[in-house]
PDB file of N, CA and C in Angstrom:
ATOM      1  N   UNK A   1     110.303 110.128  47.624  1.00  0.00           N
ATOM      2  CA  UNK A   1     111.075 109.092  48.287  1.00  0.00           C
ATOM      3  C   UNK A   1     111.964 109.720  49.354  1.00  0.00           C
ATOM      4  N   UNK A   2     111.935 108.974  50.561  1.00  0.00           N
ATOM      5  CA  UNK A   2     113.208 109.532  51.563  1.00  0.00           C
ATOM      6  C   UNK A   2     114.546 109.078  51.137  1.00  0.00           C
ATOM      7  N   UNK A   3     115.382 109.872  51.827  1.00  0.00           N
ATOM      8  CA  UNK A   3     116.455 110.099  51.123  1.00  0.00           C
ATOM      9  C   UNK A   3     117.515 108.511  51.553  1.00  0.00           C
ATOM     10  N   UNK A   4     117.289 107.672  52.271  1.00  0.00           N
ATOM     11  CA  UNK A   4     117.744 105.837  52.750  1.00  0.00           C
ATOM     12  C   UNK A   4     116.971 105.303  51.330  1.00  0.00           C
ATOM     13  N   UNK A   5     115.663 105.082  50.973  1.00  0.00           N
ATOM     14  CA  UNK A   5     115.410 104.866  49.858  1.00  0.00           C
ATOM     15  C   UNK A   5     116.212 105.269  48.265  1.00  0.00           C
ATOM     16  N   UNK A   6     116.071 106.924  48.145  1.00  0.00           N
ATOM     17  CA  UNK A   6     117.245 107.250  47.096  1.00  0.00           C
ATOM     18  C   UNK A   6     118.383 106.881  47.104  1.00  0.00           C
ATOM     19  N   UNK A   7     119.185 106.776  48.379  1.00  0.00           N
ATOM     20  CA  UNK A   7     120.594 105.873  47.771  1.00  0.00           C
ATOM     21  C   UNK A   7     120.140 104.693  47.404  1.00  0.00           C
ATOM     22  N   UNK A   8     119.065 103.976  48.053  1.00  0.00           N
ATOM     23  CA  UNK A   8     119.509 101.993  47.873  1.00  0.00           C
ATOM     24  C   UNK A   8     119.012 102.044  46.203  1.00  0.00           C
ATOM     25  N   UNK A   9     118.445 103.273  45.799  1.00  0.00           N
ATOM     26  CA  UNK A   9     117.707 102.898  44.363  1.00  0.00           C
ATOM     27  C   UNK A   9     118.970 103.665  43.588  1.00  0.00           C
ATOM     28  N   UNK A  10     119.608 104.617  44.234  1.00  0.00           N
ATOM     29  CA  UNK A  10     120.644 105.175  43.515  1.00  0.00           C
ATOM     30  C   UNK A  10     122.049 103.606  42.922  1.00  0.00           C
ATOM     31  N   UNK A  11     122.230 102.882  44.621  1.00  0.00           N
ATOM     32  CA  UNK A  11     123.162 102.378  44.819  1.00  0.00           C
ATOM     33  C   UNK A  11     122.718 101.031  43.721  1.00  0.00           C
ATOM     34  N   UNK A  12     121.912 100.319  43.956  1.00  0.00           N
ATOM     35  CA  UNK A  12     121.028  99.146  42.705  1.00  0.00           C
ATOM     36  C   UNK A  12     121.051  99.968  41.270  1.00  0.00           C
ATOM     37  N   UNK A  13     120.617 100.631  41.043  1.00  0.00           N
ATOM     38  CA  UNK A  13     120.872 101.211  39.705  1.00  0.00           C
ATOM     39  C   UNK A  13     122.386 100.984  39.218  1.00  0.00           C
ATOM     40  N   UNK A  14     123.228 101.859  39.935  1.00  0.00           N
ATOM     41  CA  UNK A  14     124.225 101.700  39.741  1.00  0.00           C
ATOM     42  C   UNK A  14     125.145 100.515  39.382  1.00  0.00           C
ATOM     43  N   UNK A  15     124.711  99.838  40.856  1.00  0.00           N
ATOM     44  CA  UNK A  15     125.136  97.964  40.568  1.00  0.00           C
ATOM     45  C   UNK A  15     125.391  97.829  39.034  1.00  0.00           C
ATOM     46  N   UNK A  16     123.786  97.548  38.847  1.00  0.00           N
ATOM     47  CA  UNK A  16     123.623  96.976  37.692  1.00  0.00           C
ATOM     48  C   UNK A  16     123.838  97.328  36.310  1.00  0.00           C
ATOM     49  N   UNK A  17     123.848  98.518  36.203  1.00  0.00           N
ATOM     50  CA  UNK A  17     124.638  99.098  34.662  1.00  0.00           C
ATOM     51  C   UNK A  17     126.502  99.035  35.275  1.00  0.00           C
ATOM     52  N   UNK A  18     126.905  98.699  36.404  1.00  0.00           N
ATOM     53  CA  UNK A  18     128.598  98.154  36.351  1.00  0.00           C
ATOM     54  C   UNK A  18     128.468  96.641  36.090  1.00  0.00           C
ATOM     55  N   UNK A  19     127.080  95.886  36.241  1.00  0.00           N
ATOM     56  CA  UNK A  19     127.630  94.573  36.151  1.00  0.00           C
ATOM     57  C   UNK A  19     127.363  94.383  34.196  1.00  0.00           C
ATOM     58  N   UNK A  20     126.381  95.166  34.009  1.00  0.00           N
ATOM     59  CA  UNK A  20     126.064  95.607  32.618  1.00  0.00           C
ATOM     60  C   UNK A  20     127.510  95.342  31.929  1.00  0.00           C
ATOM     61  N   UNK A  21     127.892  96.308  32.154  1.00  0.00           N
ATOM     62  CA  UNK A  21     129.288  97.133  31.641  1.00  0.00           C
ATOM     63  C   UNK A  21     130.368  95.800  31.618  1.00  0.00           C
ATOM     64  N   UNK A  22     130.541  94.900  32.671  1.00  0.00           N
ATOM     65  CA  UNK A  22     131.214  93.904  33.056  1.00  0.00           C
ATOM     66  C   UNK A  22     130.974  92.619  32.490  1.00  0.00           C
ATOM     67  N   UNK A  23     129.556  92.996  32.202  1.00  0.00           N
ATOM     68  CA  UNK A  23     129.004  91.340  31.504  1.00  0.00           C
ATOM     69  C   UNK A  23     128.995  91.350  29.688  1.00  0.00           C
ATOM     70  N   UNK A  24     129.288  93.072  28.971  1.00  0.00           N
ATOM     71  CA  UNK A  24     129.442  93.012  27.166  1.00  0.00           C
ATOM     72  C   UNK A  24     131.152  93.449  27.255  1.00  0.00           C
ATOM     73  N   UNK A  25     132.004  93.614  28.582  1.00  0.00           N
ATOM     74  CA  UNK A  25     132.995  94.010  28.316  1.00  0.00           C
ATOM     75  C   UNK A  25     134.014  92.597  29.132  1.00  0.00           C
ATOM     76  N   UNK A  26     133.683  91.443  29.087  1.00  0.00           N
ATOM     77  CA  UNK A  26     134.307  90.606  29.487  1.00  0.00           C
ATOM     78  C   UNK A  26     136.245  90.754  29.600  1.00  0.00           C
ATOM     79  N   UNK A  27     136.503  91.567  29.084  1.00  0.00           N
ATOM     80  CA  UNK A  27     137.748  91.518  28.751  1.00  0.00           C
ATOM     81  C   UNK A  27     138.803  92.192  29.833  1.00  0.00           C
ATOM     82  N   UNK A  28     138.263  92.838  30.285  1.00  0.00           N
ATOM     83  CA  UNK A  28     138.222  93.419  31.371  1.00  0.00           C
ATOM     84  C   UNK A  28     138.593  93.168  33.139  1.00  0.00           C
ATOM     85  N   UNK A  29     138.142  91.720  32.981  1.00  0.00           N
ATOM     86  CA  UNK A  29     139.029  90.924  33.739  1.00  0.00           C
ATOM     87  C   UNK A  29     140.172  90.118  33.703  1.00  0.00           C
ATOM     88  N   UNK A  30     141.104  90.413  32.465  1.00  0.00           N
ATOM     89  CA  UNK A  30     142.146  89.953  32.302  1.00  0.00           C
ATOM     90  C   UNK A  30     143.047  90.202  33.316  1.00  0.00           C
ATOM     91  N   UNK A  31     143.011  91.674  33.779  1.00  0.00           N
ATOM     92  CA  UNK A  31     144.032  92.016  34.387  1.00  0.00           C
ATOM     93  C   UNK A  31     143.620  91.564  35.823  1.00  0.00           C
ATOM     94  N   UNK A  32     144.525  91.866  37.075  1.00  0.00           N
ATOM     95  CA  UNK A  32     144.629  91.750  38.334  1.00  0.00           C
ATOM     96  C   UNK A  32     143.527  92.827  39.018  1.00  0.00           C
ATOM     97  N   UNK A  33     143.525  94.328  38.360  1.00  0.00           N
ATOM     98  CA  UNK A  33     142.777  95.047  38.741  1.00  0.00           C
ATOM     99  C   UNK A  33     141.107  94.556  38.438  1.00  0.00           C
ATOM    100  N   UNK A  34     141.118  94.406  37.188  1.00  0.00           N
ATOM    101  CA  UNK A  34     140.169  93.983  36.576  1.00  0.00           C
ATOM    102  C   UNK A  34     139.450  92.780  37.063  1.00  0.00           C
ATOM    103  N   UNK A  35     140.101  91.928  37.905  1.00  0.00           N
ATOM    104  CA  UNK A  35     139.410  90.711  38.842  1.00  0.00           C
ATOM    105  C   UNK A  35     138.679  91.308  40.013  1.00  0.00           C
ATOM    106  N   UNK A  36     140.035  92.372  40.334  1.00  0.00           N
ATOM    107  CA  UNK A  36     139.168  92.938  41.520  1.00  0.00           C
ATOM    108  C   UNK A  36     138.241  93.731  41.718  1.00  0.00           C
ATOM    109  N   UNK A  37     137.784  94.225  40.922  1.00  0.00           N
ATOM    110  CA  UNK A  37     136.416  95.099  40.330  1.00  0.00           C
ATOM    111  C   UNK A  37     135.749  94.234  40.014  1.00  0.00           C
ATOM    112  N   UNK A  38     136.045  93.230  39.557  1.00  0.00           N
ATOM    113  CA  UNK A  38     134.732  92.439  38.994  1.00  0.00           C
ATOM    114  C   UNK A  38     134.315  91.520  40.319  1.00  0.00           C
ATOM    115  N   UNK A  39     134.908  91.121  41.368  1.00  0.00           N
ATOM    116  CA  UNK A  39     134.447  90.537  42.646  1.00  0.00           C
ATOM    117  C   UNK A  39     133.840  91.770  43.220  1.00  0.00           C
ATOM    118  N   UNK A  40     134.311  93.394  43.393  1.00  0.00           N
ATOM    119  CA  UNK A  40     133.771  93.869  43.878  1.00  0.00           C
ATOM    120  C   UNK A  40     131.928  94.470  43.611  1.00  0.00           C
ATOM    121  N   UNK A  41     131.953  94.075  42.147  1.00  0.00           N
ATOM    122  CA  UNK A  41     130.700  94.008  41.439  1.00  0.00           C
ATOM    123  C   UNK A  41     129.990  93.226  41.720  1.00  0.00           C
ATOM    124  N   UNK A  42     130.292  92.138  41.174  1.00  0.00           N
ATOM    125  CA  UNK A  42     129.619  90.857  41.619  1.00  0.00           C
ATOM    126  C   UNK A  42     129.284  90.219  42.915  1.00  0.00           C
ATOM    127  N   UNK A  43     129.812  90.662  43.396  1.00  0.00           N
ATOM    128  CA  UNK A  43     129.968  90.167  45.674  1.00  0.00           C
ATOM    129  C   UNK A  43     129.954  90.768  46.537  1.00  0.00           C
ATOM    130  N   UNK A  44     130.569  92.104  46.295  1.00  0.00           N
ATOM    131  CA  UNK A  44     130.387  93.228  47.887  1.00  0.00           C
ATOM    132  C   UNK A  44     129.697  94.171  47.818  1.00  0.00           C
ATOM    133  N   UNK A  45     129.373  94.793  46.289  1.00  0.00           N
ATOM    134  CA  UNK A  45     127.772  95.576  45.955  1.00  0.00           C
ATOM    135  C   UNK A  45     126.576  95.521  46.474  1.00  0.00           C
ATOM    136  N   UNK A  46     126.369  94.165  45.925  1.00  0.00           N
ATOM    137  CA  UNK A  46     125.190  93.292  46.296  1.00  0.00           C
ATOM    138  C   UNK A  46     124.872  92.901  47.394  1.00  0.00           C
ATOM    139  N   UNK A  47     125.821  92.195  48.102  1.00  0.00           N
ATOM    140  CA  UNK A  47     125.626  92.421  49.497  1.00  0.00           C
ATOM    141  C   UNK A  47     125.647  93.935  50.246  1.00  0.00           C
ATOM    142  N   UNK A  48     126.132  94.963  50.052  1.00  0.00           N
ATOM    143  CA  UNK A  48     125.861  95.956  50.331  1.00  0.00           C
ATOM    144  C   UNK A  48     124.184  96.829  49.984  1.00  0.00           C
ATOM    145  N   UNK A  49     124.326  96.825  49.087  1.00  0.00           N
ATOM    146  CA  UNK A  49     122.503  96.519  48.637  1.00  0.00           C
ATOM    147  C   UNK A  49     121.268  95.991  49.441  1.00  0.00           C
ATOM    148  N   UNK A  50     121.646  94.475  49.583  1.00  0.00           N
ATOM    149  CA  UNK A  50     121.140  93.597  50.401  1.00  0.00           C
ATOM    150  C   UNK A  50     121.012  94.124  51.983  1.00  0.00           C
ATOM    151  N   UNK A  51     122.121  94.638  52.360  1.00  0.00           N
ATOM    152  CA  UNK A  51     122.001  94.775  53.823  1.00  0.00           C
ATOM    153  C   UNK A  51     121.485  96.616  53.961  1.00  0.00           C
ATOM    154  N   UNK A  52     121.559  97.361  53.205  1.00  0.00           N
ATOM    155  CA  UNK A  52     120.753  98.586  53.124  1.00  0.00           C
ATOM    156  C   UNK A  52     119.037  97.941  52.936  1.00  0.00           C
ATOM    157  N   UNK A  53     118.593  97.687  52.484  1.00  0.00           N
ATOM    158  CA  UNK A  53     117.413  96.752  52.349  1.00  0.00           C
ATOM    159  C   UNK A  53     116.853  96.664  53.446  1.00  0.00           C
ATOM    160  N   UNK A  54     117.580  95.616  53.734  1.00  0.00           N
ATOM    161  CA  UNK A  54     117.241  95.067  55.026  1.00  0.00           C
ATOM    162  C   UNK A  54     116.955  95.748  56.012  1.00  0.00           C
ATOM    163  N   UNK A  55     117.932  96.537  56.399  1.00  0.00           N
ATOM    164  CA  UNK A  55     117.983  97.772  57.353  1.00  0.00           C
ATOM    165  C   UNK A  55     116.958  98.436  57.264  1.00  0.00           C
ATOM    166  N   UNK A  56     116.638  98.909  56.298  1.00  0.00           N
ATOM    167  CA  UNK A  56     115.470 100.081  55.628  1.00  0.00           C
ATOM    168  C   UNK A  56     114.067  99.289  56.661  1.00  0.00           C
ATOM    169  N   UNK A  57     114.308  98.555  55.880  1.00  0.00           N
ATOM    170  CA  UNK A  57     112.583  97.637  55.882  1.00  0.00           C
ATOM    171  C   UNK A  57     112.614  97.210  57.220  1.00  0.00           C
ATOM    172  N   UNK A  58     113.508  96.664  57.848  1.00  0.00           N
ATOM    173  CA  UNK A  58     113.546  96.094  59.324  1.00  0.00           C
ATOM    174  C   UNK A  58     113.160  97.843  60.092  1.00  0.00           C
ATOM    175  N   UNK A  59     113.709  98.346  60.272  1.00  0.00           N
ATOM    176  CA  UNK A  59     113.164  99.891  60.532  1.00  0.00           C
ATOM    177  C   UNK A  59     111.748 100.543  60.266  1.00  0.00           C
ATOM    178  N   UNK A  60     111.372  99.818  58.623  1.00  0.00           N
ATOM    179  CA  UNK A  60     110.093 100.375  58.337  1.00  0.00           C
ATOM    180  C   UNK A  60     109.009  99.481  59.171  1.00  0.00           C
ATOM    181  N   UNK A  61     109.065  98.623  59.784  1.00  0.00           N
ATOM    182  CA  UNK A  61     108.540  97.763  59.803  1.00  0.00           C
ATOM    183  C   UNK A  61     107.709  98.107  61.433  1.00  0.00           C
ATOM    184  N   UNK A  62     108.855  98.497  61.879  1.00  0.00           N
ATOM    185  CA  UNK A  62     108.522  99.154  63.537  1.00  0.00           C
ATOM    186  C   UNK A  62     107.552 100.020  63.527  1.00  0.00           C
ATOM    187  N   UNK A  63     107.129 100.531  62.678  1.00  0.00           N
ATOM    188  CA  UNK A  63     106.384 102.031  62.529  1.00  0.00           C
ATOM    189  C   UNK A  63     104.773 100.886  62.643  1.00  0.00           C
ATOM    190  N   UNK A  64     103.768 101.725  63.244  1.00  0.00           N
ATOM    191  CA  UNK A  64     102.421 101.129  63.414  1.00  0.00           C
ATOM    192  C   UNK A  64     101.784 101.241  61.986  1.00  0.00           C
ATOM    193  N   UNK A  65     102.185 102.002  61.404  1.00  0.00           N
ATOM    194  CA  UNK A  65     101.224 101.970  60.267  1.00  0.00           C
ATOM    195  C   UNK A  65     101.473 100.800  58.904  1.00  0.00           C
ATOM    196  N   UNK A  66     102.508  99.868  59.206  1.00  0.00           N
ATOM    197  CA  UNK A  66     102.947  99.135  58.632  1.00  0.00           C
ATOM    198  C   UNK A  66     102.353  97.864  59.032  1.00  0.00           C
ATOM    199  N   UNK A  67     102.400  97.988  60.757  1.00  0.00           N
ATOM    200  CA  UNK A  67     101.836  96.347  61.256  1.00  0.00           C
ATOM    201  C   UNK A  67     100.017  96.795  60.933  1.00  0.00           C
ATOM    202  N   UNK A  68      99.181  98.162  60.841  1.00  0.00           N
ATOM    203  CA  UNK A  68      98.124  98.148  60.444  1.00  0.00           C
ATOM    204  C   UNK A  68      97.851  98.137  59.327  1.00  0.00           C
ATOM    205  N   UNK A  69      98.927  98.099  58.228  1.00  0.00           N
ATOM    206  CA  UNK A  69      98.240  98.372  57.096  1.00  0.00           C
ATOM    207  C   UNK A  69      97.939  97.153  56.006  1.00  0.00           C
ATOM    208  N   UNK A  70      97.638  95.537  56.987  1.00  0.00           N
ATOM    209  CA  UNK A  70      97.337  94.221  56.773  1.00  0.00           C
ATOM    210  C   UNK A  70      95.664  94.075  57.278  1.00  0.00           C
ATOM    211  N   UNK A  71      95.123  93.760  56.140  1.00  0.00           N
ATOM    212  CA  UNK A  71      93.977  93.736  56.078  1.00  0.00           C
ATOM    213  C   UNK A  71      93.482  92.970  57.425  1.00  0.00           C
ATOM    214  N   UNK A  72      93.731  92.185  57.920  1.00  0.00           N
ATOM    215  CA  UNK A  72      93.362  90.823  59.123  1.00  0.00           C
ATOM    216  C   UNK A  72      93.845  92.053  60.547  1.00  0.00           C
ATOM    217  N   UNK A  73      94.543  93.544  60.687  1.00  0.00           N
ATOM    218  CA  UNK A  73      94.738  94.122  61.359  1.00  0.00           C
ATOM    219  C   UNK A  73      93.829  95.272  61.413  1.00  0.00           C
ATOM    220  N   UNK A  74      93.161  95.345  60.252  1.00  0.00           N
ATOM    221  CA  UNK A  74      91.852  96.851  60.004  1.00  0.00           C
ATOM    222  C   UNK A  74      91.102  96.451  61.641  1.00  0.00           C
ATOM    223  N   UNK A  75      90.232  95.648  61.925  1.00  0.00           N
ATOM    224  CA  UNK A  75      89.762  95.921  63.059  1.00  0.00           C
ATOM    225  C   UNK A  75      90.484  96.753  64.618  1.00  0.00           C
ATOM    226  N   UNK A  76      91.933  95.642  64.549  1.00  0.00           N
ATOM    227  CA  UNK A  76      92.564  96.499  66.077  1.00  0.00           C
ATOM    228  C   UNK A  76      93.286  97.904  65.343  1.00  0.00           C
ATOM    229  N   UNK A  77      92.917  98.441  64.316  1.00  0.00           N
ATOM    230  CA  UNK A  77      93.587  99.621  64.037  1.00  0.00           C
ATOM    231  C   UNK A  77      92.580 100.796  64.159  1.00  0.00           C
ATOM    232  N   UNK A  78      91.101 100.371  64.173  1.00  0.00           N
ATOM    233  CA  UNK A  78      89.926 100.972  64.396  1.00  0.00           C
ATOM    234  C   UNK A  78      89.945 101.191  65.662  1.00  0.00           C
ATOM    235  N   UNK A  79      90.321  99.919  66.514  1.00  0.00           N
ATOM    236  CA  UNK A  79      89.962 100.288  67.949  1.00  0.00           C
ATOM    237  C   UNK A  79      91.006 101.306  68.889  1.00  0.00           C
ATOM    238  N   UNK A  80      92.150 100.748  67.328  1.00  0.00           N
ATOM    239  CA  UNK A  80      93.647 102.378  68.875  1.00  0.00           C
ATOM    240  C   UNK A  80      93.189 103.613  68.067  1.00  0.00           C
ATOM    241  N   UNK A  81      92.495 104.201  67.172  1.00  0.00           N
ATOM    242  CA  UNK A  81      92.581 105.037  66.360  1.00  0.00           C
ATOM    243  C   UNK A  81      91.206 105.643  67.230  1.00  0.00           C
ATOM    244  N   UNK A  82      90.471 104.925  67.210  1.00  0.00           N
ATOM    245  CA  UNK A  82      88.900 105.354  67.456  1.00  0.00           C
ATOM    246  C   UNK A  82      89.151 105.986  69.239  1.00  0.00           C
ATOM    247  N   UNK A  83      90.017 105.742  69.723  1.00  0.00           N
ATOM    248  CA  UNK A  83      90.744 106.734  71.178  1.00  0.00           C
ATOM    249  C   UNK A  83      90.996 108.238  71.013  1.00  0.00           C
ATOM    250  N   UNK A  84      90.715 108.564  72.202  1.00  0.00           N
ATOM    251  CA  UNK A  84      91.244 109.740  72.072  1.00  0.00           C
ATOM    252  C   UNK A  84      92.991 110.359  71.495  1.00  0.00           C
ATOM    253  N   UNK A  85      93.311 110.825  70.734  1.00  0.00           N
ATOM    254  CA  UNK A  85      94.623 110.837  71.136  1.00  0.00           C
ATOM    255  C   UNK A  85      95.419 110.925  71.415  1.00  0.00           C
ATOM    256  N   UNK A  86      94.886 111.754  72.730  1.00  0.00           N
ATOM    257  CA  UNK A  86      95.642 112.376  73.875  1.00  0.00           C
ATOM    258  C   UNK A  86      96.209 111.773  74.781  1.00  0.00           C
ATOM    259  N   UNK A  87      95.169 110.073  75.111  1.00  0.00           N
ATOM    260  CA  UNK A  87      95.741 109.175  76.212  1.00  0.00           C
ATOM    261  C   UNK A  87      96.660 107.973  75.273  1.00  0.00           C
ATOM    262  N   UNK A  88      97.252 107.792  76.189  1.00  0.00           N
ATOM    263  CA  UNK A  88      99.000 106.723  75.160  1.00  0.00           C
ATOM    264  C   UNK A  88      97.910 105.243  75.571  1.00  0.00           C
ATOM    265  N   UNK A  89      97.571 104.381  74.192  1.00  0.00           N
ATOM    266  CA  UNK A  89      97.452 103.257  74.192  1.00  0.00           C
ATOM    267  C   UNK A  89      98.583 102.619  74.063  1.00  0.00           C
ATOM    268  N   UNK A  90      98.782 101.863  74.955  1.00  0.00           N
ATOM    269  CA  UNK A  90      99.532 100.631  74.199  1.00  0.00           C
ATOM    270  C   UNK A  90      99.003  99.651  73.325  1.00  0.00           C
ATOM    271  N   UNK A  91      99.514  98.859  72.630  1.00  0.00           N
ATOM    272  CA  UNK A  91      98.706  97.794  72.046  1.00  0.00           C
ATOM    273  C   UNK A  91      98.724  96.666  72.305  1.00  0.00           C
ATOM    274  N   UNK A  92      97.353  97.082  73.203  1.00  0.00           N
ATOM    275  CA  UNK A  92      96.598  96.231  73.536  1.00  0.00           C
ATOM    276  C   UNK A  92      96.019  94.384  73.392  1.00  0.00           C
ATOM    277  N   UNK A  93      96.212  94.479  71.727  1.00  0.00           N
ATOM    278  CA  UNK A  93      95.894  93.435  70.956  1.00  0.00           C
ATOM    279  C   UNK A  93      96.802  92.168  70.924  1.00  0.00           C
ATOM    280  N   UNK A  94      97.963  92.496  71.808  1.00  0.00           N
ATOM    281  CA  UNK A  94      99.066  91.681  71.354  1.00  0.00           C
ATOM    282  C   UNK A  94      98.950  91.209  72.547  1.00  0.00           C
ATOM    283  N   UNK A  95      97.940  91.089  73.949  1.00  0.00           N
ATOM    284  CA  UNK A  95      98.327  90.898  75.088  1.00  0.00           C
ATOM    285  C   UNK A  95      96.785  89.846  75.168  1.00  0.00           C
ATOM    286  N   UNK A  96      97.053  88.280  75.778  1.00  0.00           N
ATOM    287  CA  UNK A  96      95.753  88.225  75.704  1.00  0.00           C
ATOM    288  C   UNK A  96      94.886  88.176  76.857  1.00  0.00           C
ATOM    289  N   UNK A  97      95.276  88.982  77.591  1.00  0.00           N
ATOM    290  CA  UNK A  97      94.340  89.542  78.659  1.00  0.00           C
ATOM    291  C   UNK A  97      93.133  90.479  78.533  1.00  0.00           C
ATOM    292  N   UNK A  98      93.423  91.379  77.484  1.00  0.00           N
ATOM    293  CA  UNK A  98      92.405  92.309  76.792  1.00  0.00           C
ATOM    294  C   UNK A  98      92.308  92.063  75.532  1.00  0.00           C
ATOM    295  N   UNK A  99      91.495  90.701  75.076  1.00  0.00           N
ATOM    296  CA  UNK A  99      91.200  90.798  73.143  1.00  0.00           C
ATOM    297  C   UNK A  99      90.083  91.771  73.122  1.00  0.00           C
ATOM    298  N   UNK A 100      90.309  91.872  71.942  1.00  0.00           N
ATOM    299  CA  UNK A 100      89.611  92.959  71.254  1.00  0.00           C
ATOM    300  C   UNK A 100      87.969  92.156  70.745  1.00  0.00           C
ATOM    301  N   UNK A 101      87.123  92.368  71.289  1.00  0.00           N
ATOM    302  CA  UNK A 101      85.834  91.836  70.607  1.00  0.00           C
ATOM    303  C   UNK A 101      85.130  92.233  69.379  1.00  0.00           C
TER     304      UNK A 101
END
């Protein structure tokens, strides 16, 4: 795993044995501190989580081998691959001046 992956699995792990901890130790929010740990568990974790995620995958997503690696894309991934790959294709496929036959 790259190391953006190991935190979000570090950071989710984590989450969830504090909300663990928060959900057999109810008592815990009696106090003032204890509210505020438990919103920070419950609400700014998770969204923190959420938006590492996001990030990750919105990033992974740019990479070509992601938009080829959808079965309905195997053909135009044959045709930039099957190039030399010395000359820079663009892709082609997305333009419809040159479809791909």
């Amino acid at each position: 795993m790259t190391l953006p992956v190991t935190l979000l699995v570090i950071l989710i792990a984590g989450t969830a044995i504090f909300i663990g901890v928060l959900v057999f130790r109810p008592g815990m929010t009696t106090s003032p501190v204890g509210k505020i740990f438990a919103f920070f568990l419950l609400f700014l974790l998770p969204l923190v989580c959420l938006g590492m995620g996001t990030s990750y995958h919105i990033e992974r997503s740019k990479e070509t081998t992601f938009c080829l690696s959808c079965h309905e894309m195997e053909p135009m991934a044959k045709a930039c691959w099957s190039m030399t790959p010395l000359i820079f294709l663009p892709p082609i496929f997305k333009t419809t001046a040159f479809p791909l036959k």
